[in-house]
Structure formats: structure tokens, C-alpha cells
PDB file of N, CA and C in Angstrom:
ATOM      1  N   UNK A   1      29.767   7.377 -59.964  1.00  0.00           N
ATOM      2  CA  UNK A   1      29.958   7.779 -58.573  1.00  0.00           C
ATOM      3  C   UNK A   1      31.113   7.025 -57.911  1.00  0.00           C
ATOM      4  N   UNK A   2      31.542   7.668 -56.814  1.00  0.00           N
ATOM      5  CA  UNK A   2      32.930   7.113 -56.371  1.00  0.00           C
ATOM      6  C   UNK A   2      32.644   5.400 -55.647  1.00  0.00           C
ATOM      7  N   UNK A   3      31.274   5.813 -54.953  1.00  0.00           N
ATOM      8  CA  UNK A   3      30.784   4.368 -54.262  1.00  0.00           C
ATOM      9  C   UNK A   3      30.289   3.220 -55.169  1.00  0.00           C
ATOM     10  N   UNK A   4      30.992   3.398 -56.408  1.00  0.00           N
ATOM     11  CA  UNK A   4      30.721   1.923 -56.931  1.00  0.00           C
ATOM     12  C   UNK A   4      29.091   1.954 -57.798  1.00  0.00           C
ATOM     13  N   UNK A   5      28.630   1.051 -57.389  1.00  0.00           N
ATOM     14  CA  UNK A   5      27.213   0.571 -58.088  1.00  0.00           C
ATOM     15  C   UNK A   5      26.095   1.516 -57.329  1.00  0.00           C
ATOM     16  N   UNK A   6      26.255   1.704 -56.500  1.00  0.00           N
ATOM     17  CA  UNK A   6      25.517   2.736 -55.501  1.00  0.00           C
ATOM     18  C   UNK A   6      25.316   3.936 -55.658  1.00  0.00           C
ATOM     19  N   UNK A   7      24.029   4.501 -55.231  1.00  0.00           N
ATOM     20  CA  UNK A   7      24.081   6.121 -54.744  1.00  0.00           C
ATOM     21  C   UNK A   7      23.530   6.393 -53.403  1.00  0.00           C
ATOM     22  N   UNK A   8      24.374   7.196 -52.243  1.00  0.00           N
ATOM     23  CA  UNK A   8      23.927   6.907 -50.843  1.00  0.00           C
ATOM     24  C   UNK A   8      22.935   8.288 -50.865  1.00  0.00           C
ATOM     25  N   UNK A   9      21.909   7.843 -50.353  1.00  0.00           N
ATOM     26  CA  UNK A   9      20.828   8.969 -49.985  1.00  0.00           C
ATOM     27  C   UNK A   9      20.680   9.541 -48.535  1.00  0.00           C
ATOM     28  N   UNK A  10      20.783  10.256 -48.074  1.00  0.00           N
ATOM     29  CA  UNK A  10      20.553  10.785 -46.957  1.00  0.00           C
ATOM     30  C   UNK A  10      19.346  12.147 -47.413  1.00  0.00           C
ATOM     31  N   UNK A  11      18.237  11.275 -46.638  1.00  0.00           N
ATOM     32  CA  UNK A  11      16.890  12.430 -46.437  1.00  0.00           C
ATOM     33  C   UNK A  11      17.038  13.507 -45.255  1.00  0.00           C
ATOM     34  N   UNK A  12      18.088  13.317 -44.689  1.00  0.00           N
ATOM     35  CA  UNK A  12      17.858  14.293 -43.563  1.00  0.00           C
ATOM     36  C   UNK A  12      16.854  14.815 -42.837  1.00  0.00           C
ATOM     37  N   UNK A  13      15.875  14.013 -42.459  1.00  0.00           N
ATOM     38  CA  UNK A  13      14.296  14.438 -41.833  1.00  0.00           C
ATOM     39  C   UNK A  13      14.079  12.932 -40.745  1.00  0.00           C
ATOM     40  N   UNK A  14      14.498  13.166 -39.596  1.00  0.00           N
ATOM     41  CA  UNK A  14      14.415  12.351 -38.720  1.00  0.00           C
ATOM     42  C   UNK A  14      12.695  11.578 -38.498  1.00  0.00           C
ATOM     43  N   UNK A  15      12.112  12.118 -39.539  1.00  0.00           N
ATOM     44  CA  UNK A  15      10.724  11.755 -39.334  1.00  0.00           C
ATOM     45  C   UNK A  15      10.750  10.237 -40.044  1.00  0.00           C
ATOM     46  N   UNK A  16      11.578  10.065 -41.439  1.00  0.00           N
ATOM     47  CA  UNK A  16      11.400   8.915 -42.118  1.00  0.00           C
ATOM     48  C   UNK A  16      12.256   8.087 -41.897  1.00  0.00           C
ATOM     49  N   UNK A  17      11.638   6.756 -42.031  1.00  0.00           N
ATOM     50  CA  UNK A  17      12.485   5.496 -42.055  1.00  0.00           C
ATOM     51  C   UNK A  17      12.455   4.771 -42.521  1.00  0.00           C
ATOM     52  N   UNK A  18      13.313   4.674 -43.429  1.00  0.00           N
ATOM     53  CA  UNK A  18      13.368   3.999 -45.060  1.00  0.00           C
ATOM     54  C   UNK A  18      13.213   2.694 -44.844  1.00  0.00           C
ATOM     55  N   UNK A  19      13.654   2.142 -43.506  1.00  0.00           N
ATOM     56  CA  UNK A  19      13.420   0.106 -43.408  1.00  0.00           C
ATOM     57  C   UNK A  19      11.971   0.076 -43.242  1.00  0.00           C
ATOM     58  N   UNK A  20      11.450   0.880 -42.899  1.00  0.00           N
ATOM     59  CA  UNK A  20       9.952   1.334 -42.007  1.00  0.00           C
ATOM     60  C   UNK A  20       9.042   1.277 -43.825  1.00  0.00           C
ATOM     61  N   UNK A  21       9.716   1.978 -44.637  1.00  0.00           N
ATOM     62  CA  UNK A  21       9.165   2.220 -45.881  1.00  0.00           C
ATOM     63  C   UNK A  21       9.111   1.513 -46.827  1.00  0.00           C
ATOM     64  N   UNK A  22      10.168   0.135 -46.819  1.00  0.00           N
ATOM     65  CA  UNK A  22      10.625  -0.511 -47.748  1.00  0.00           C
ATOM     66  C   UNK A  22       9.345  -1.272 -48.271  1.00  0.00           C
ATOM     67  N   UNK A  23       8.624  -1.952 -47.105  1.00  0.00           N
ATOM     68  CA  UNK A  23       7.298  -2.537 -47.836  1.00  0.00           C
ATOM     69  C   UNK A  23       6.371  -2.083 -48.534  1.00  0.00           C
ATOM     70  N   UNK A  24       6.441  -0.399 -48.599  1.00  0.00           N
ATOM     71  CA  UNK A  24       5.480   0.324 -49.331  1.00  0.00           C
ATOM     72  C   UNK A  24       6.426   0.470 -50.608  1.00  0.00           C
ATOM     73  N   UNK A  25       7.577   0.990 -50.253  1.00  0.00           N
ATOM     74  CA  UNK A  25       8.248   0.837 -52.022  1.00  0.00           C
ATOM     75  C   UNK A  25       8.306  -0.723 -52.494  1.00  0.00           C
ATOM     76  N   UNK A  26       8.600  -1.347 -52.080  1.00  0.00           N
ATOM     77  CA  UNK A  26       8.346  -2.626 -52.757  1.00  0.00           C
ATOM     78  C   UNK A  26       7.036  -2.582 -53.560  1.00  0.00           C
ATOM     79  N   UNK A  27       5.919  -2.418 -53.026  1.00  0.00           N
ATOM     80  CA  UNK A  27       4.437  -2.841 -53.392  1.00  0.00           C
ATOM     81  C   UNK A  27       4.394  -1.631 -54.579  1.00  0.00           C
ATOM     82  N   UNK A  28       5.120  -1.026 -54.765  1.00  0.00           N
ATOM     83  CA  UNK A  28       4.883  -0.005 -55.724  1.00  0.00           C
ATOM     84  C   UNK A  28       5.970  -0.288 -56.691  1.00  0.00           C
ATOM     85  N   UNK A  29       6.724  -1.379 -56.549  1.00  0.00           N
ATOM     86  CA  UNK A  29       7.815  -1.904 -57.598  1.00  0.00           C
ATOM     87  C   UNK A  29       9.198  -0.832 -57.508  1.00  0.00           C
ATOM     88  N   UNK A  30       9.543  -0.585 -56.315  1.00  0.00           N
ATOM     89  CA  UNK A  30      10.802  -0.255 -56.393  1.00  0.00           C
ATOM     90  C   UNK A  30      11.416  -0.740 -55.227  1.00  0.00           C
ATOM     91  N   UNK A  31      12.815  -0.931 -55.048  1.00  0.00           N
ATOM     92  CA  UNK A  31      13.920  -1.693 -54.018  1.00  0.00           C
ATOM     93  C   UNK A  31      14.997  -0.976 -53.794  1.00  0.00           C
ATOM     94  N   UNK A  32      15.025  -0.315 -52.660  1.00  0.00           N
ATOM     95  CA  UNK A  32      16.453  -0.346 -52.266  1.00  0.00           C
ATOM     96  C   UNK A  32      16.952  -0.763 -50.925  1.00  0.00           C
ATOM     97  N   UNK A  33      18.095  -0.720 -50.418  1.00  0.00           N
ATOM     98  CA  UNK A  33      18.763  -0.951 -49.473  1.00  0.00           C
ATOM     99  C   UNK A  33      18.966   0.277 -48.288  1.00  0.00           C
ATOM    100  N   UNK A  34      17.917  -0.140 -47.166  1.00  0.00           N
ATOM    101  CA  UNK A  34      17.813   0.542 -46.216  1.00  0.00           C
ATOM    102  C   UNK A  34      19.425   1.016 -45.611  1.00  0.00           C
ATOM    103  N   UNK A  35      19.434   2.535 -45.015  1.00  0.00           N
ATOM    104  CA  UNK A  35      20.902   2.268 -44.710  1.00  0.00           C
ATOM    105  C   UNK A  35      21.217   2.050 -43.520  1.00  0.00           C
ATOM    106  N   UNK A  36      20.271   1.486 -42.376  1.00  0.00           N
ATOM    107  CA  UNK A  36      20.612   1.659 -40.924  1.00  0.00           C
ATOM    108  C   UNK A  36      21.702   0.397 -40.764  1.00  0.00           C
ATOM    109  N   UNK A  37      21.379  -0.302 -41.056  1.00  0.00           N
ATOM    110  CA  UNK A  37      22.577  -1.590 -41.455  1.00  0.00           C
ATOM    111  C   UNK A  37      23.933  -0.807 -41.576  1.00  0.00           C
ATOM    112  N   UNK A  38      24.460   0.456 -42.294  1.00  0.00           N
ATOM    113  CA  UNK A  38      25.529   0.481 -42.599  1.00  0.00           C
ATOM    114  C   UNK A  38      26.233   1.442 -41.542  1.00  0.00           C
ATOM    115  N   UNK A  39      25.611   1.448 -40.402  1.00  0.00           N
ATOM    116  CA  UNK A  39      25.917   2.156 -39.360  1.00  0.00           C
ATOM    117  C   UNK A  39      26.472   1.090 -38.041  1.00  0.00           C
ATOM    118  N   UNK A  40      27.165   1.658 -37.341  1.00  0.00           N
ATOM    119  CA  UNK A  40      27.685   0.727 -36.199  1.00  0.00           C
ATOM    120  C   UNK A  40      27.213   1.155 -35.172  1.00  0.00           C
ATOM    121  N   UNK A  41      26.151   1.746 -35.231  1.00  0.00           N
ATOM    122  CA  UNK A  41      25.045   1.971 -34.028  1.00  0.00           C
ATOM    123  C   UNK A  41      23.461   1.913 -33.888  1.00  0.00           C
ATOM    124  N   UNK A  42      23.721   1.763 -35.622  1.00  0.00           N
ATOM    125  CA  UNK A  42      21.963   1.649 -36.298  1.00  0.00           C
ATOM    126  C   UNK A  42      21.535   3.389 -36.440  1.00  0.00           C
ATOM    127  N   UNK A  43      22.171   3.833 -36.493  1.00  0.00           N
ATOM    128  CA  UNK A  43      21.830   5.169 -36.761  1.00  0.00           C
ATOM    129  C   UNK A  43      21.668   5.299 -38.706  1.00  0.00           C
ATOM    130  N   UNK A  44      21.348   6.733 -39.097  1.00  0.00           N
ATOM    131  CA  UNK A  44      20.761   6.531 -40.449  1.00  0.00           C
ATOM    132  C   UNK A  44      19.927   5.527 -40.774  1.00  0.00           C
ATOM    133  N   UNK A  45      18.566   5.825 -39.885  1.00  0.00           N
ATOM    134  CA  UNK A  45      17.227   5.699 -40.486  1.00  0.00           C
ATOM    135  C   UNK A  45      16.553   6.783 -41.824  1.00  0.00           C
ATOM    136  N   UNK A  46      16.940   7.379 -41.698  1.00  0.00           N
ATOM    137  CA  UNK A  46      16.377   7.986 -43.185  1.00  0.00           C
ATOM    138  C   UNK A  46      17.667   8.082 -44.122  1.00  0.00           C
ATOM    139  N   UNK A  47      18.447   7.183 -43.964  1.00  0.00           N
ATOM    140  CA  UNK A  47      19.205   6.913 -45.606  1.00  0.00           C
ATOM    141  C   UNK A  47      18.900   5.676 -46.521  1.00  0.00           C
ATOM    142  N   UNK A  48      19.813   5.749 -47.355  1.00  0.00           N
ATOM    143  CA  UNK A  48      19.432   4.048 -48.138  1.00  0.00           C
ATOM    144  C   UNK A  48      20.329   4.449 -49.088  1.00  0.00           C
ATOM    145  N   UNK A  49      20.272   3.396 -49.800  1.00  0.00           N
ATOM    146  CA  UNK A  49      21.366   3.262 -51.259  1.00  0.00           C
ATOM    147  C   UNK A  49      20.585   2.718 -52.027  1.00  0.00           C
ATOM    148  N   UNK A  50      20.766   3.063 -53.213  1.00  0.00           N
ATOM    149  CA  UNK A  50      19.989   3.077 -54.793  1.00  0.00           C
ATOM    150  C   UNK A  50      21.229   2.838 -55.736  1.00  0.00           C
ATOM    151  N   UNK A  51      20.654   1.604 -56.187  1.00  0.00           N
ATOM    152  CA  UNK A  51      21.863   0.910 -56.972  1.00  0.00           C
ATOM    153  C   UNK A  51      21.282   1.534 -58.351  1.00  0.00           C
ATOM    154  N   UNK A  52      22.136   1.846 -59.135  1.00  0.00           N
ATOM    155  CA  UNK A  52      22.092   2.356 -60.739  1.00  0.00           C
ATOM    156  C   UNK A  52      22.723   1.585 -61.736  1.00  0.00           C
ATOM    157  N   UNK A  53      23.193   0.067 -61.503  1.00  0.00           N
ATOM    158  CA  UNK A  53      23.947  -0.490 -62.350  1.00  0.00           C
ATOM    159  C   UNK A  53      22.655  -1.738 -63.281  1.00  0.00           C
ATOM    160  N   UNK A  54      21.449  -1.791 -62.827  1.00  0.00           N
ATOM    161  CA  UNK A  54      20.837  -3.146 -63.560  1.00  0.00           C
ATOM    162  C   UNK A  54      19.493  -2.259 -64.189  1.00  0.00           C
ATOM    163  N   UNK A  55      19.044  -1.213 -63.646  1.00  0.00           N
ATOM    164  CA  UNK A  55      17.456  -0.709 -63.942  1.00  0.00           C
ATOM    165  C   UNK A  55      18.445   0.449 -65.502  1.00  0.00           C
ATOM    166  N   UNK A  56      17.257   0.468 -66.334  1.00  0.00           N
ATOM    167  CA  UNK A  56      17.614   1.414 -67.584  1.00  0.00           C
ATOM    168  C   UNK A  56      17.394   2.937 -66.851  1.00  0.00           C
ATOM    169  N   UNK A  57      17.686   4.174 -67.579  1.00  0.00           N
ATOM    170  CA  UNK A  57      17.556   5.151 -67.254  1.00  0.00           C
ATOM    171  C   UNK A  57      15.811   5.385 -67.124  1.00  0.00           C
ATOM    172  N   UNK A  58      15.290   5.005 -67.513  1.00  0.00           N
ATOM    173  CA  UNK A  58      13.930   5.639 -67.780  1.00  0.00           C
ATOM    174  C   UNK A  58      13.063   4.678 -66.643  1.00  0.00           C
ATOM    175  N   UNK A  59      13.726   3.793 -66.049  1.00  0.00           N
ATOM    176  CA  UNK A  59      13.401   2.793 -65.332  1.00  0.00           C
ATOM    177  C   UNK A  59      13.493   3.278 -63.561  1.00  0.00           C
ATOM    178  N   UNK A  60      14.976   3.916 -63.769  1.00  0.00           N
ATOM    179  CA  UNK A  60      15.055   4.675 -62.548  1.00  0.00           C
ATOM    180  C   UNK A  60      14.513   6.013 -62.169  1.00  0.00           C
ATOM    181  N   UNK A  61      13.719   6.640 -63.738  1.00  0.00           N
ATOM    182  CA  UNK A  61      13.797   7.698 -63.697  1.00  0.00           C
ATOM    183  C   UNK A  61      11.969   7.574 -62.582  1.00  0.00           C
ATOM    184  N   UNK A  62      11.248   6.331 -63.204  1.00  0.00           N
ATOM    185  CA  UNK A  62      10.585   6.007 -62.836  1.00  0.00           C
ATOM    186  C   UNK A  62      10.362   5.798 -61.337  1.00  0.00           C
ATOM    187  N   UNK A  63      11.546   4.861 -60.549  1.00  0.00           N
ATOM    188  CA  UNK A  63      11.345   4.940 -59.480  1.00  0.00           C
ATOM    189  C   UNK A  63      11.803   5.726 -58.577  1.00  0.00           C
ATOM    190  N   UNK A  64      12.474   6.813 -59.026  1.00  0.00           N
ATOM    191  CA  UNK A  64      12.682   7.564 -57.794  1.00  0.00           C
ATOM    192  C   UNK A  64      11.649   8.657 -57.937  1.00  0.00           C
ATOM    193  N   UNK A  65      10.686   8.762 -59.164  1.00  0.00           N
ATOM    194  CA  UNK A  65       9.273   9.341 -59.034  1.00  0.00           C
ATOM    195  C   UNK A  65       8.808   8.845 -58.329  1.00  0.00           C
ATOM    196  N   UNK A  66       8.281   7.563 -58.140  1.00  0.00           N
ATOM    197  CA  UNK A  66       7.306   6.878 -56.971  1.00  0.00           C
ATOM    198  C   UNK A  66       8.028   6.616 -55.341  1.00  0.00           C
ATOM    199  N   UNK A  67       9.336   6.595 -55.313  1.00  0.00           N
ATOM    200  CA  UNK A  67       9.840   6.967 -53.991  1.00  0.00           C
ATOM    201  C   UNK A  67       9.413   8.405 -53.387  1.00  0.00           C
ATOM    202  N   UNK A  68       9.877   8.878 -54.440  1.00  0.00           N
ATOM    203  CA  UNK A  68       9.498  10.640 -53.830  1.00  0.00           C
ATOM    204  C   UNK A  68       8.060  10.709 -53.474  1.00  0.00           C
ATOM    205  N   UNK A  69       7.022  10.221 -54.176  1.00  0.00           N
ATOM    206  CA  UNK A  69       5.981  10.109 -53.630  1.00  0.00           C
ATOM    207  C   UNK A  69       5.638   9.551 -52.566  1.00  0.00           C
ATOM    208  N   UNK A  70       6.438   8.495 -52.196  1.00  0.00           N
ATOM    209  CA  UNK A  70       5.938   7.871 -50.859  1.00  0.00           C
ATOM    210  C   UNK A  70       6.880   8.481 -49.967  1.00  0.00           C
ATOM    211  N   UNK A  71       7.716   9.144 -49.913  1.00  0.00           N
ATOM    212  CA  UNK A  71       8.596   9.666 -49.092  1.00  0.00           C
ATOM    213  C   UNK A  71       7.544  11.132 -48.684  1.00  0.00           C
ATOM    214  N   UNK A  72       6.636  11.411 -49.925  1.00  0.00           N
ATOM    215  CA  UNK A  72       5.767  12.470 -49.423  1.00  0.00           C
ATOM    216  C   UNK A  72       4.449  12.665 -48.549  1.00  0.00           C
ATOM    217  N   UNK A  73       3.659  11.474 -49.029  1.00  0.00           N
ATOM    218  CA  UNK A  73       3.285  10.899 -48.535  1.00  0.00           C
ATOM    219  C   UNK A  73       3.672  10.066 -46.586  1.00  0.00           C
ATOM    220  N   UNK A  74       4.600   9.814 -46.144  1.00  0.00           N
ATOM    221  CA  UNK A  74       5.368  10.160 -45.044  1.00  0.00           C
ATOM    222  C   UNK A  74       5.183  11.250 -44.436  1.00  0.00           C
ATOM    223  N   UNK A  75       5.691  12.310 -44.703  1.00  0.00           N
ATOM    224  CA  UNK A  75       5.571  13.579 -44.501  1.00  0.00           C
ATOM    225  C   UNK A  75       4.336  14.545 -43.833  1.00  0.00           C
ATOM    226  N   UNK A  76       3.113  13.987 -44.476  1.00  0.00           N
ATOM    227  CA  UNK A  76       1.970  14.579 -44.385  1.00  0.00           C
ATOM    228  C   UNK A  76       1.383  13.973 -43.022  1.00  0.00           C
TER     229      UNK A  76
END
């Protein structure tokens, strides 16, 4: 990807907020980097970045199964 070690996510659903979420993906063994930080107004609450350079394929394939779940989980 052009951004380096990164992949930027944008959920587009003003309902979620990934800094809001991070303690539930943590507890379920996955990490990423909330993206409201990368805004100069704090805007993009439902983005984040997902680094792909240290986890194996089958590793990530893993956690963005259990993100999606808690991102669904959200939802409901």
C-alpha cells in the first residue's frame, strides 16, 4: 500500500468509535491505532489504521475476523 506499514480504514457509520472500541479489541487480542488523532479537528471517529508489517497472514486474517465482530456487535 502507498501508506507505508499501514492500512487506513474508514467505517463510514457515524455510530462507531474505534477509540471507544479499542478496549474491547484489545481484550480480544487485537490492536490498532484509533484514527481521530490523525485529524486536526478530531474528526474520524470511525477510522483507524491496521498495521500489516509484524502479524503473519493468518494472524491478521484472524483479527480482522474478530474486529468485524465487534464492530458488529456495535451495530446492534
Amino acid at each position: 500500500p502507498i501508506g507505508g506499514m499501514f492500512v487506513w480504514v474508514k467505517l463510514n457509520n457515524s455510530r462507531i468509535d474505534t477509540e471507544r472500541l479499542l478496549p474491547k479489541a484489545f481484550n480480544r487480542g487485537v490492536l490498532y491505532v484509533p484514527g481521530k488523532g490523525f485529524y486536526h479537528n478530531e474528526d474520524g471517529h470511525d477510522t483507524m489504521r491496521l498495521n500489516f508489517t509484524y502479524p503473519t497472514v493468518n494472524q491478521i486474517e484472524i483479527g480482522i475476523e474478530r474486529l468485524a465482530n465487534i464492530i458488529r456487535e456495535e451495530l446492534k
